[in-house]
PDB file of N, CA and C in Angstrom:
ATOM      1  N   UNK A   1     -10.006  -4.666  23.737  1.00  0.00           N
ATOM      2  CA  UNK A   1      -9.449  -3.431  23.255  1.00  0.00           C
ATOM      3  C   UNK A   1      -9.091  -2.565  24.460  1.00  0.00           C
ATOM      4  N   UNK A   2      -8.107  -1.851  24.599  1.00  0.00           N
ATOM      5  CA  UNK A   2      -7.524  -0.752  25.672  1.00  0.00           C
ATOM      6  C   UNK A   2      -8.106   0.030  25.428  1.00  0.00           C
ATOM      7  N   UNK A   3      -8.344   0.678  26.831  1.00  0.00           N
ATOM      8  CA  UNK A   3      -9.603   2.097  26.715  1.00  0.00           C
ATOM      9  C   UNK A   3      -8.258   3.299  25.625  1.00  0.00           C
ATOM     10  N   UNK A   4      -7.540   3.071  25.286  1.00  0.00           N
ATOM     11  CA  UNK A   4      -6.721   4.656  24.683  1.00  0.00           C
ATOM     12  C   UNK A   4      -7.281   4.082  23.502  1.00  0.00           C
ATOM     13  N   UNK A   5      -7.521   2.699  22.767  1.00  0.00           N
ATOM     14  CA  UNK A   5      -7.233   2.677  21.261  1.00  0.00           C
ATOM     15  C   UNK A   5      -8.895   3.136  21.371  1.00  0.00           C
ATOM     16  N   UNK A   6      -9.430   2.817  21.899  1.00  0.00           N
ATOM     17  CA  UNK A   6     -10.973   2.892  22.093  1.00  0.00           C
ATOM     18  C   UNK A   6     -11.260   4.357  21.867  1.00  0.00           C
ATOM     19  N   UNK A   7     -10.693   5.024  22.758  1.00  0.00           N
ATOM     20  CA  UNK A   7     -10.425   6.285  22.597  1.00  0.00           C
ATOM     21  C   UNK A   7     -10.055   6.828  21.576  1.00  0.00           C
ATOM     22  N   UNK A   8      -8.781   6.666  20.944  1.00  0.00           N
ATOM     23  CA  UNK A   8      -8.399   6.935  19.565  1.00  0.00           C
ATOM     24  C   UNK A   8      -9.432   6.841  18.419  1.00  0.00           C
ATOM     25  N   UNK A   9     -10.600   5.742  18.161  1.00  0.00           N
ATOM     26  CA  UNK A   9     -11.082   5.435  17.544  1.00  0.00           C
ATOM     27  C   UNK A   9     -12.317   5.997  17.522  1.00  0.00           C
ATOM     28  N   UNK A  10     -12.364   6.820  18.685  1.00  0.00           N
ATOM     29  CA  UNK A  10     -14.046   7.292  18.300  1.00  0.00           C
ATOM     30  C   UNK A  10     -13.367   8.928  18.120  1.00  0.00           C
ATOM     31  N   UNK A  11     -12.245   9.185  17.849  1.00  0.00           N
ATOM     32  CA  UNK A  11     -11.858  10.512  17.537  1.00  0.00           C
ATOM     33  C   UNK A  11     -11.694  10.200  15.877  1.00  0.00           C
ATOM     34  N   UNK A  12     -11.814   9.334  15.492  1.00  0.00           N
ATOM     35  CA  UNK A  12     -11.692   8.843  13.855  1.00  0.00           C
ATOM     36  C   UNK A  12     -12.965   9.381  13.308  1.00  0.00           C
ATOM     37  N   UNK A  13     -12.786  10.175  11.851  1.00  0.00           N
ATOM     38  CA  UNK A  13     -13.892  10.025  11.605  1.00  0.00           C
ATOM     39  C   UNK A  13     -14.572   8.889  10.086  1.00  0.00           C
ATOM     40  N   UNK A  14     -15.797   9.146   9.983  1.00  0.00           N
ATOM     41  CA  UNK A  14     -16.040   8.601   9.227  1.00  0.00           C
ATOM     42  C   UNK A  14     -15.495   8.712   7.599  1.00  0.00           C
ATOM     43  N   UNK A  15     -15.236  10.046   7.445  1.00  0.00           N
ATOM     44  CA  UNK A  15     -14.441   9.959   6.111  1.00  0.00           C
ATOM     45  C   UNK A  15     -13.120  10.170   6.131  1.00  0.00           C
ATOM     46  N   UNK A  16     -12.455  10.224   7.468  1.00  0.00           N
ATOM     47  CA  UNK A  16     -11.151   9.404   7.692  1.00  0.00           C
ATOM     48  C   UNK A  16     -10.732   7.695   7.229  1.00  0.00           C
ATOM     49  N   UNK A  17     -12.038   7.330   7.660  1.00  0.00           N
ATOM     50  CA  UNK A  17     -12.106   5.761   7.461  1.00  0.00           C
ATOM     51  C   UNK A  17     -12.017   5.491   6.085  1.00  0.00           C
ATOM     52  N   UNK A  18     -13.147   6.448   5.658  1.00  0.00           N
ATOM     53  CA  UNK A  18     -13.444   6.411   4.072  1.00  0.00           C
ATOM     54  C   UNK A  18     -11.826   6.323   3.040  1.00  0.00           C
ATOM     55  N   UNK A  19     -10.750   7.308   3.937  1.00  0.00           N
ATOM     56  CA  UNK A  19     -10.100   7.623   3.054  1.00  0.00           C
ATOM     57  C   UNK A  19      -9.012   6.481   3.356  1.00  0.00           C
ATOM     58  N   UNK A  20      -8.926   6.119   4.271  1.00  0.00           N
ATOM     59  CA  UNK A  20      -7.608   4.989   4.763  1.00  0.00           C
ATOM     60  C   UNK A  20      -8.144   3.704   3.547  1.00  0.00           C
ATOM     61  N   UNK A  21      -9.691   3.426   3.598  1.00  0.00           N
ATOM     62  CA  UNK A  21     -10.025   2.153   3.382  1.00  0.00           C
ATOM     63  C   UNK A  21      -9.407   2.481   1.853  1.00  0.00           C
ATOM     64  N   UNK A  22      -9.464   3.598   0.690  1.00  0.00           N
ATOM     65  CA  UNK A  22      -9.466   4.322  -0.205  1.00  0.00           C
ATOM     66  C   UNK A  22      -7.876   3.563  -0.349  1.00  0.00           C
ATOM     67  N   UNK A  23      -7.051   4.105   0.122  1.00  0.00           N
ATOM     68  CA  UNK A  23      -5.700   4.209   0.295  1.00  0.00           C
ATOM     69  C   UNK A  23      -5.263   2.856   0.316  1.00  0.00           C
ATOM     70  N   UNK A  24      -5.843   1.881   1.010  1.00  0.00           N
ATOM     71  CA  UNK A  24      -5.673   0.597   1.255  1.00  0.00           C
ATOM     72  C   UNK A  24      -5.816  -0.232  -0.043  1.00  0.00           C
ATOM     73  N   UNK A  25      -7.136   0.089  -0.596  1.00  0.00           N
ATOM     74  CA  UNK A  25      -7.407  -0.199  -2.141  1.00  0.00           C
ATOM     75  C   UNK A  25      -6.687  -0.037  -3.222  1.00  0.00           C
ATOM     76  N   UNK A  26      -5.894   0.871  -2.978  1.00  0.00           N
ATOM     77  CA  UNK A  26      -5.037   1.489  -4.155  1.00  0.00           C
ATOM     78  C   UNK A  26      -3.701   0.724  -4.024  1.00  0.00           C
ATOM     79  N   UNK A  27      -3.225   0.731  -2.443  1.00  0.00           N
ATOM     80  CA  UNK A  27      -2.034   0.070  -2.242  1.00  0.00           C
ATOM     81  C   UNK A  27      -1.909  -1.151  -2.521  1.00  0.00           C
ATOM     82  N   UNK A  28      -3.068  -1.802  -2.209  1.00  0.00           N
ATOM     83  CA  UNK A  28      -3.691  -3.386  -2.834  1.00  0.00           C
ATOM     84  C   UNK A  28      -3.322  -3.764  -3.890  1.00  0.00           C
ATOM     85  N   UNK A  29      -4.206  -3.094  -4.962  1.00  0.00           N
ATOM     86  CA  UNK A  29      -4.069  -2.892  -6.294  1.00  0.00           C
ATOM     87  C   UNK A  29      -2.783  -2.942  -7.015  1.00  0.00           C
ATOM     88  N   UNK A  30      -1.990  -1.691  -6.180  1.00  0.00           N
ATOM     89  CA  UNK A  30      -0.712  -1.536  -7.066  1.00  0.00           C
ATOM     90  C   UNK A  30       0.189  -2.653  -7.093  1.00  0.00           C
ATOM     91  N   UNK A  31      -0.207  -3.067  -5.696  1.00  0.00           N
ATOM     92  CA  UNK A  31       0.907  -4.315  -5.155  1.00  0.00           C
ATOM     93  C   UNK A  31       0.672  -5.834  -5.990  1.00  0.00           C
ATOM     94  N   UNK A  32      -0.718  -5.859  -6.818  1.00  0.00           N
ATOM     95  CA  UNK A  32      -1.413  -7.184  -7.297  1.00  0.00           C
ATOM     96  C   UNK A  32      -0.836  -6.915  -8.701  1.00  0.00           C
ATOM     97  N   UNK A  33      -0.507  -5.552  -9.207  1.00  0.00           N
ATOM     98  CA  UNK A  33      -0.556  -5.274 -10.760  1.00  0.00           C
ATOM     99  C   UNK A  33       0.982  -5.544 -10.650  1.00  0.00           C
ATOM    100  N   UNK A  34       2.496  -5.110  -9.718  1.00  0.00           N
ATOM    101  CA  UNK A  34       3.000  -4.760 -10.210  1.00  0.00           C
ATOM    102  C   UNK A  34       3.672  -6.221  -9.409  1.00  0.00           C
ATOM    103  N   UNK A  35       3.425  -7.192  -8.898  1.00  0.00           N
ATOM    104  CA  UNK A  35       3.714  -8.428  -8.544  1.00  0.00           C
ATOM    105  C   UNK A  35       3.965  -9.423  -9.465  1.00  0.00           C
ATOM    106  N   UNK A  36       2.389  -9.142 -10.060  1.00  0.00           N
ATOM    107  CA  UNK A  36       2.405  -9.980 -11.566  1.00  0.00           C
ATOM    108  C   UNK A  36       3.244  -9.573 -12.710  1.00  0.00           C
ATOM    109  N   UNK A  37       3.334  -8.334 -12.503  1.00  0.00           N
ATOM    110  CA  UNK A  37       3.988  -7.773 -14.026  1.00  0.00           C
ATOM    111  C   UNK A  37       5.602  -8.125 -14.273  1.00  0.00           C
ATOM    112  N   UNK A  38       6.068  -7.997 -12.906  1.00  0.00           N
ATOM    113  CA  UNK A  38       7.594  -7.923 -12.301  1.00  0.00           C
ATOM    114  C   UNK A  38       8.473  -9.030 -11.748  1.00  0.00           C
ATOM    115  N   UNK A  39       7.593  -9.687 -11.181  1.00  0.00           N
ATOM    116  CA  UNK A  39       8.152 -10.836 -10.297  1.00  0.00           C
ATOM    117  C   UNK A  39       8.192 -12.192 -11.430  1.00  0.00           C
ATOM    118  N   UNK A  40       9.032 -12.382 -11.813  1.00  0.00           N
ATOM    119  CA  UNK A  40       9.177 -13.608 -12.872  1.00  0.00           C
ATOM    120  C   UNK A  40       9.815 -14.987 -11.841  1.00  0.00           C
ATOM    121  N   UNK A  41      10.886 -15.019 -11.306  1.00  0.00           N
ATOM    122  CA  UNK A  41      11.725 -15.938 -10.842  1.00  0.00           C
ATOM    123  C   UNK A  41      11.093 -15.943  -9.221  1.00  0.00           C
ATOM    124  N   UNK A  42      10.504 -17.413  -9.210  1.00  0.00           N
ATOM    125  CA  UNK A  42      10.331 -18.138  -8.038  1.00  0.00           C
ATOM    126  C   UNK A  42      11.622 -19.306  -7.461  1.00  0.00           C
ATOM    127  N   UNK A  43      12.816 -19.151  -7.680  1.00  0.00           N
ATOM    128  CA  UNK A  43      13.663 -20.016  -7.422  1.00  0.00           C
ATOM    129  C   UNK A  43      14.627 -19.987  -6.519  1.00  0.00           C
ATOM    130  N   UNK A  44      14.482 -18.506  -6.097  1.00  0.00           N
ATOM    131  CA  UNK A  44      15.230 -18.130  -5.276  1.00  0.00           C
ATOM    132  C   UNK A  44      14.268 -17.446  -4.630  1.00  0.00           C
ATOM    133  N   UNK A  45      15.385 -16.345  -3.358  1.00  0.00           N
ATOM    134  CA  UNK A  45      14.591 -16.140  -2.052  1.00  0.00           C
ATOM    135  C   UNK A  45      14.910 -14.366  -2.650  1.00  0.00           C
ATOM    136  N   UNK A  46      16.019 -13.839  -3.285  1.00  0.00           N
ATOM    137  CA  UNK A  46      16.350 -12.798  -3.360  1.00  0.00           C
ATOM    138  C   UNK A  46      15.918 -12.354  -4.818  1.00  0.00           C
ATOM    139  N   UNK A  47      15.444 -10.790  -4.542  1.00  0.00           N
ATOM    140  CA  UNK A  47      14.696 -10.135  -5.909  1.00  0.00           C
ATOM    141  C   UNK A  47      16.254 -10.116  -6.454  1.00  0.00           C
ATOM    142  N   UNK A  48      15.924 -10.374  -7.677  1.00  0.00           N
ATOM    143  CA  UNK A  48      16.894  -9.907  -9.167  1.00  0.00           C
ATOM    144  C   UNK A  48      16.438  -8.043  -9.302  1.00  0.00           C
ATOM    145  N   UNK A  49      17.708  -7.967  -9.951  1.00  0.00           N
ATOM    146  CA  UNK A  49      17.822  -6.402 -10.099  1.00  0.00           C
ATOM    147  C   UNK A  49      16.885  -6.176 -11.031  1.00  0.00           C
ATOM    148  N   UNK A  50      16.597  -6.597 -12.202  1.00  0.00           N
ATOM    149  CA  UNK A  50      15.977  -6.796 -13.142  1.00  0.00           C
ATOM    150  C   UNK A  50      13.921  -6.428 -12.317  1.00  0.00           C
ATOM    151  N   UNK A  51      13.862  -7.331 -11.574  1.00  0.00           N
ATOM    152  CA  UNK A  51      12.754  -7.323 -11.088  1.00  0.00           C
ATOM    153  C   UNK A  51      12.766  -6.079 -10.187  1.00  0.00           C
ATOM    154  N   UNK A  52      13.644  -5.774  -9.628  1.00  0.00           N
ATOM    155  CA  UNK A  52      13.652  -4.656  -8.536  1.00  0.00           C
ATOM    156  C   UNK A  52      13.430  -3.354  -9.179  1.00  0.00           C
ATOM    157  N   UNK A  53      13.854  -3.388 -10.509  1.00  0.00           N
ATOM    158  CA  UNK A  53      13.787  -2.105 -11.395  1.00  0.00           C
ATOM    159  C   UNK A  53      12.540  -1.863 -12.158  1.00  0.00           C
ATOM    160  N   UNK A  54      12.003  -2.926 -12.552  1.00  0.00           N
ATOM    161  CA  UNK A  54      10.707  -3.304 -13.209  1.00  0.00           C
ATOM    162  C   UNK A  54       9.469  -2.643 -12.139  1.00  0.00           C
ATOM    163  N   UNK A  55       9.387  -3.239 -10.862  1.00  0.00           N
ATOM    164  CA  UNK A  55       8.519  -3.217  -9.700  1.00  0.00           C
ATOM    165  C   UNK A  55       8.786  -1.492  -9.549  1.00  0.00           C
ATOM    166  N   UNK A  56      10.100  -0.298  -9.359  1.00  0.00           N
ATOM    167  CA  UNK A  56      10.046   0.888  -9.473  1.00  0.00           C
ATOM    168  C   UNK A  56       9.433   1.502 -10.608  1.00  0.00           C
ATOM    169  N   UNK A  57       9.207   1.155 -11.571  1.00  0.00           N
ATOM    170  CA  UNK A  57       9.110   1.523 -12.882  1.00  0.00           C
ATOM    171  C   UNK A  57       7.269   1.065 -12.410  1.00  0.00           C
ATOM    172  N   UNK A  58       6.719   0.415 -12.445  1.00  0.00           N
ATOM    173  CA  UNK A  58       5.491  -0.181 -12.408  1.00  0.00           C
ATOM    174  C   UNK A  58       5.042   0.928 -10.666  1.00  0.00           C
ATOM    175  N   UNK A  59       5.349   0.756 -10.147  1.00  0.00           N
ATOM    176  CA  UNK A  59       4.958   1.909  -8.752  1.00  0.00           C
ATOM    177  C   UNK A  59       4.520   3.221  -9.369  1.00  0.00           C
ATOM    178  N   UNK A  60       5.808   3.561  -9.746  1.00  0.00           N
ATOM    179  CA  UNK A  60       6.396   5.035 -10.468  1.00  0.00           C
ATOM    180  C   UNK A  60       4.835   5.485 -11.383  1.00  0.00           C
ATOM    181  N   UNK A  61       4.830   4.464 -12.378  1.00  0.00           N
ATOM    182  CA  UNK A  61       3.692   4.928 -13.394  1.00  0.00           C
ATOM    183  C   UNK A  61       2.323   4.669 -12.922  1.00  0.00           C
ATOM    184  N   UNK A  62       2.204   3.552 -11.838  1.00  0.00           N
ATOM    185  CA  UNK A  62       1.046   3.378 -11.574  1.00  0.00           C
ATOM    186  C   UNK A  62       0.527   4.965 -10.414  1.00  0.00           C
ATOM    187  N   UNK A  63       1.431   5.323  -9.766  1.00  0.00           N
ATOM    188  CA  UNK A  63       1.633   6.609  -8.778  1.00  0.00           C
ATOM    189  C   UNK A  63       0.997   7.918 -10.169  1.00  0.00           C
ATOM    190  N   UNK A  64       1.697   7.831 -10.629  1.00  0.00           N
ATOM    191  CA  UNK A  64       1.376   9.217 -11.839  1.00  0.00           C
ATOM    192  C   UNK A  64       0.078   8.917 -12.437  1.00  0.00           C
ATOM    193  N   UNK A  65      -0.338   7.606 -12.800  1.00  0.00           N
ATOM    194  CA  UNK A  65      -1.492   7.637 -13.432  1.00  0.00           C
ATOM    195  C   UNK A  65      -2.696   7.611 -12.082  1.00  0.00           C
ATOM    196  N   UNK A  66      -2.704   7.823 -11.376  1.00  0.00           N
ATOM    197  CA  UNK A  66      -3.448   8.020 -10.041  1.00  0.00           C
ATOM    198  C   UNK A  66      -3.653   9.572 -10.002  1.00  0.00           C
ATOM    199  N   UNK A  67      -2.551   9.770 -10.232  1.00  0.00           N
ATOM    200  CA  UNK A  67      -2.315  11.180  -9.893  1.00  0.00           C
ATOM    201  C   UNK A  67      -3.023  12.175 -10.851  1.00  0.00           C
ATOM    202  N   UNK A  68      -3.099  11.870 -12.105  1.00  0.00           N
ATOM    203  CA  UNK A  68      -3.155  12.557 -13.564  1.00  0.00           C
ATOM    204  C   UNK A  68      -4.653  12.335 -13.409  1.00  0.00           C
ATOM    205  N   UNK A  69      -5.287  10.694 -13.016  1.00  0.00           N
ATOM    206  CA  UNK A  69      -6.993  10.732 -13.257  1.00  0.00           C
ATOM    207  C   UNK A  69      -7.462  11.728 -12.226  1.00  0.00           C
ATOM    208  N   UNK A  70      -6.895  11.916 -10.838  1.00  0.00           N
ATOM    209  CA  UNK A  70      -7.258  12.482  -9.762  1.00  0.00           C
ATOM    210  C   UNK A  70      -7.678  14.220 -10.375  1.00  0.00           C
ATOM    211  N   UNK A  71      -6.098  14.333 -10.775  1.00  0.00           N
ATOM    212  CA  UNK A  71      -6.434  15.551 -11.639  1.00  0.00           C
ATOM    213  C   UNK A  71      -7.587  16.365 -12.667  1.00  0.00           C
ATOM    214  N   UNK A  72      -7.641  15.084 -13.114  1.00  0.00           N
ATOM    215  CA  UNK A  72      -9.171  15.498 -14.489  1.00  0.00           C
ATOM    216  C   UNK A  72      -9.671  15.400 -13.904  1.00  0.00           C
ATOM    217  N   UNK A  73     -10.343  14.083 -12.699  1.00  0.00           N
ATOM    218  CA  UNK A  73     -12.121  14.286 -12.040  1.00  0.00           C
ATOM    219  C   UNK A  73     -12.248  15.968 -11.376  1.00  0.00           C
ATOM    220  N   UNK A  74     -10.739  16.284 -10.891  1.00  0.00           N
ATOM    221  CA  UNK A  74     -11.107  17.334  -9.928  1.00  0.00           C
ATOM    222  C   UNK A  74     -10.908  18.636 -11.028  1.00  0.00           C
ATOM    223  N   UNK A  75     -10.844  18.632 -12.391  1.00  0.00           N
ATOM    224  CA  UNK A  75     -10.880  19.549 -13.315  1.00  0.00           C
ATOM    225  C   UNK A  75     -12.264  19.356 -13.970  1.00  0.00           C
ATOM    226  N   UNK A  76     -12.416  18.178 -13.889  1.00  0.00           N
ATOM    227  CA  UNK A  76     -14.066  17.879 -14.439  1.00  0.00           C
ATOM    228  C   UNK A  76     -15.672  18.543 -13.534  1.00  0.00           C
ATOM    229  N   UNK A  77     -14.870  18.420 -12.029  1.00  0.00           N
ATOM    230  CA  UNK A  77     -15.921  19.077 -11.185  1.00  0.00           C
ATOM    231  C   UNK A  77     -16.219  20.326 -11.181  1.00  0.00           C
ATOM    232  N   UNK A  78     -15.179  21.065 -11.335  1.00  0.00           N
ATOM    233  CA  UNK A  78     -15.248  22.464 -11.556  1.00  0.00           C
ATOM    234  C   UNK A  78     -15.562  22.963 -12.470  1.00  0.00           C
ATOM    235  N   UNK A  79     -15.381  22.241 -13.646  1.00  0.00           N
ATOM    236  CA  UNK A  79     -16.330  22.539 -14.939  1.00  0.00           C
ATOM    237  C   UNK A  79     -17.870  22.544 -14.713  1.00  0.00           C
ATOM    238  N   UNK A  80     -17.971  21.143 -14.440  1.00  0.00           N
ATOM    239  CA  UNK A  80     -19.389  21.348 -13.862  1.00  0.00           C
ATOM    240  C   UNK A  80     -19.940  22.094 -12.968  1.00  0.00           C
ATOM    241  N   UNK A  81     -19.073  22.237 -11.829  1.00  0.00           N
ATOM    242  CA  UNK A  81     -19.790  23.230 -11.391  1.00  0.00           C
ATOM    243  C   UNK A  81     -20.001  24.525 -11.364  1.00  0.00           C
ATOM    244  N   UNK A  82     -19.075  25.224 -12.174  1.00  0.00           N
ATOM    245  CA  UNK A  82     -18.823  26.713 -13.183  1.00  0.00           C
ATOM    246  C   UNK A  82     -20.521  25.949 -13.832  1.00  0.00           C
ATOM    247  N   UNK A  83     -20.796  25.384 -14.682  1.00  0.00           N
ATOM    248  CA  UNK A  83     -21.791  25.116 -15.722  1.00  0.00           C
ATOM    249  C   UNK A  83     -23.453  25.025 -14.808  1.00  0.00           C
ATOM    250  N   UNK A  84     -23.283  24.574 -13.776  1.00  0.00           N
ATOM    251  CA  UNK A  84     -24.416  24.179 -12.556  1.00  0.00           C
ATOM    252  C   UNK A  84     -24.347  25.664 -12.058  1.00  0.00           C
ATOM    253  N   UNK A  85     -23.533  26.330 -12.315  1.00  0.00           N
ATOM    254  CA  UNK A  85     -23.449  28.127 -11.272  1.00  0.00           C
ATOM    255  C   UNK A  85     -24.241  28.989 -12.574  1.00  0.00           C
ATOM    256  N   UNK A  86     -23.881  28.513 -13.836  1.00  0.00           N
ATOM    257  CA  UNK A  86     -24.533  29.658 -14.954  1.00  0.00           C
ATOM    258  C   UNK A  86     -25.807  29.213 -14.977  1.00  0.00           C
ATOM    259  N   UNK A  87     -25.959  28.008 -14.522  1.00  0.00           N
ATOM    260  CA  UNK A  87     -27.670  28.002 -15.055  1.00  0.00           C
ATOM    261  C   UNK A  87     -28.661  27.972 -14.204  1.00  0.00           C
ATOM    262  N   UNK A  88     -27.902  28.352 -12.841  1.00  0.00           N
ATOM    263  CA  UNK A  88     -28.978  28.676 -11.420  1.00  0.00           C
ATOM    264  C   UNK A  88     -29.688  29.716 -11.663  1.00  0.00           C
TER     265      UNK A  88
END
């Protein structure tokens, strides 16, 4: 390893890491769900439009429904913790 990446890396932090590895998971994911869902034709080398539109459509919703759960946990916390503040 080069002393700069070495360097770079101990300026990382731990829930930096947390969040890349996070990010990585999701990108994973989307890429396994919307592969299978979309990709029909192995016969050729070039995506069909058909598939190219499918795979946006499958990103698109899988992006919003990320987005929408993200939303409630972080509407759910604040409930709770409004509810954890009244009964201190």
């Amino acid at each position: 390893m080069s002393s700069g990446l070495a360097q770079g890396l101990e300026d990382v932090s731990p829930d930096q890491i947390k969040s890349f590895k996070d990010f990585l998971l999701s990108y994973n994911k989307l890429s396994e769900i919307c592969f299978a869902d979309c990709v029909w034709d192995f016969t050729t080398r070039s995506v069909k439009n058909q598939e190219d539109k499918c795979v946006i459509n499958c990103a698109e919703k899988y992006m919003k429904m990320n987005q929408r759960i993200s939303q409630r946990f972080h509407e759910f916390q604040m409930v709770a913790n409004e509810n954890m503040m009244k009964n201190s």
